[in-house]
Protein backbone atom coordinates (compact mmCIF):
# COMPACT_ATOMS: atom_id res chain seq x y z
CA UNK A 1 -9.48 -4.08 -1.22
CA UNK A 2 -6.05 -3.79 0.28
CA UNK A 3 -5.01 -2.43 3.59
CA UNK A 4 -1.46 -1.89 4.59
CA UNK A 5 0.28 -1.28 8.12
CA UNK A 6 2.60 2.32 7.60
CA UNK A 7 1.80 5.42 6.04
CA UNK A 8 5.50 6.65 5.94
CA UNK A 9 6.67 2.77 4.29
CA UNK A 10 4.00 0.86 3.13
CA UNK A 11 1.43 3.06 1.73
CA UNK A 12 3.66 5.25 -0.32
CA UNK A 13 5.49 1.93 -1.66
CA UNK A 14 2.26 0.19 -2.70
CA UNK A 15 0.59 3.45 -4.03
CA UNK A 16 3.70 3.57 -6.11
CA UNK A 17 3.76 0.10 -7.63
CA UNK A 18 0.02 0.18 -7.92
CA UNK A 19 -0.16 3.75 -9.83
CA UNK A 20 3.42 3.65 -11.70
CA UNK A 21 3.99 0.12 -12.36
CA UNK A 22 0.72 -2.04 -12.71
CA UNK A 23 -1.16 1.55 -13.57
CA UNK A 24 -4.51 0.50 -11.36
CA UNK A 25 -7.29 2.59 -11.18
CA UNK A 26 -8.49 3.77 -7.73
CA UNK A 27 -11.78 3.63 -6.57
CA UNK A 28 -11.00 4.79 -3.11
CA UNK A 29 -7.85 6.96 -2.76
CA UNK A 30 -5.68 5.69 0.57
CA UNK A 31 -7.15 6.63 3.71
CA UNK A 32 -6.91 5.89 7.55
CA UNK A 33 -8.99 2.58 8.01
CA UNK A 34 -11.39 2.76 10.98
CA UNK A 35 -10.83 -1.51 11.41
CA UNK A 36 -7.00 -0.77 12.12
CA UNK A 37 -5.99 -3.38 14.58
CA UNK A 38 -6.31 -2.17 18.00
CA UNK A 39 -2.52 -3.13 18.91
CA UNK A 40 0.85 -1.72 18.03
CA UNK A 41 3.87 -3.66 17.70
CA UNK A 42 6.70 -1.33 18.84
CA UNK A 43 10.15 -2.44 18.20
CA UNK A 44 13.94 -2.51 19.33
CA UNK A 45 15.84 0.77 19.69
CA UNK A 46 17.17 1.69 16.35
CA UNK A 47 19.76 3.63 15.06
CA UNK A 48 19.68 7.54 16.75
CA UNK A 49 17.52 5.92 19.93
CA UNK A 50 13.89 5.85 17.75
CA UNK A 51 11.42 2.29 17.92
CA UNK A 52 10.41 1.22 14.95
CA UNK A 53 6.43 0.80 15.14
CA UNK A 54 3.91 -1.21 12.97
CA UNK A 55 0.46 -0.59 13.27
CA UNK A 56 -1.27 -3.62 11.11
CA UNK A 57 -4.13 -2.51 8.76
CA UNK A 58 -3.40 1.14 9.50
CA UNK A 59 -4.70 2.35 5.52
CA UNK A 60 -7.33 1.11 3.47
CA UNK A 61 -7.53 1.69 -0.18
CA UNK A 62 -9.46 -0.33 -3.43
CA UNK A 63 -8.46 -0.39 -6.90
CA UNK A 64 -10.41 -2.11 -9.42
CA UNK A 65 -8.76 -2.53 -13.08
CA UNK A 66 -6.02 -0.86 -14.48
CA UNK A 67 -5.50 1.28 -17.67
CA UNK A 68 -3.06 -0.45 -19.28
CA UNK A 69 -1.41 2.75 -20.98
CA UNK A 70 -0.46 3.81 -17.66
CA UNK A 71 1.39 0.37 -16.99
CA UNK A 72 4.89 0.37 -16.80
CA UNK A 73 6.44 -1.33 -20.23
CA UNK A 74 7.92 -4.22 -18.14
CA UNK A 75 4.48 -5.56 -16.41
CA UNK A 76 3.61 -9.15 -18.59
CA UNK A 77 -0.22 -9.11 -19.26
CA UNK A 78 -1.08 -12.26 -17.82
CA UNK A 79 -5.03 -11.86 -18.24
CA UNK A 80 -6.68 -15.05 -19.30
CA UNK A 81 -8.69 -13.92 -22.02
């Protein structure tokens, strides 16, 4: 099970390395998680006069496995078998 804190950074980064790169299979697809912390951390003014804002545990989703043909050529199978 992992949760992550930004749909427009985080989730799309992690989907990516998860589904291109260590080709894990999801059992449930990234989705809003209803345990989302209850705070949000808003940062300094950026660049253009926007806050940068974190919202921890924001998205929920679970993998379980991978299919290795779907793994990207560089990932070292470090299973213990």
């Amino acid at each position: 099970i992992f949760s992550c804190a930004n749909d427009y950074a985080d989730l799309k980064g992690e989907v990516a390395v998860h589904a291109a790169l260590l080709g894990s299979r999801f059992v449930v697809a990234p989705r809003r998680n209803p345990f989302a912390m209850a705070t949000v951390y808003s940062g300094e003014l950026g660049d253009g006069g926007s806050k940068e804002w974190f919202n921890g545990n924001a998205f929920l989703y679970v993998t379980c496995g991978c299919d290795i043909s779907k793994r990207h050529t560089d990932v070292e199978d470090v299973s213990l078998e």
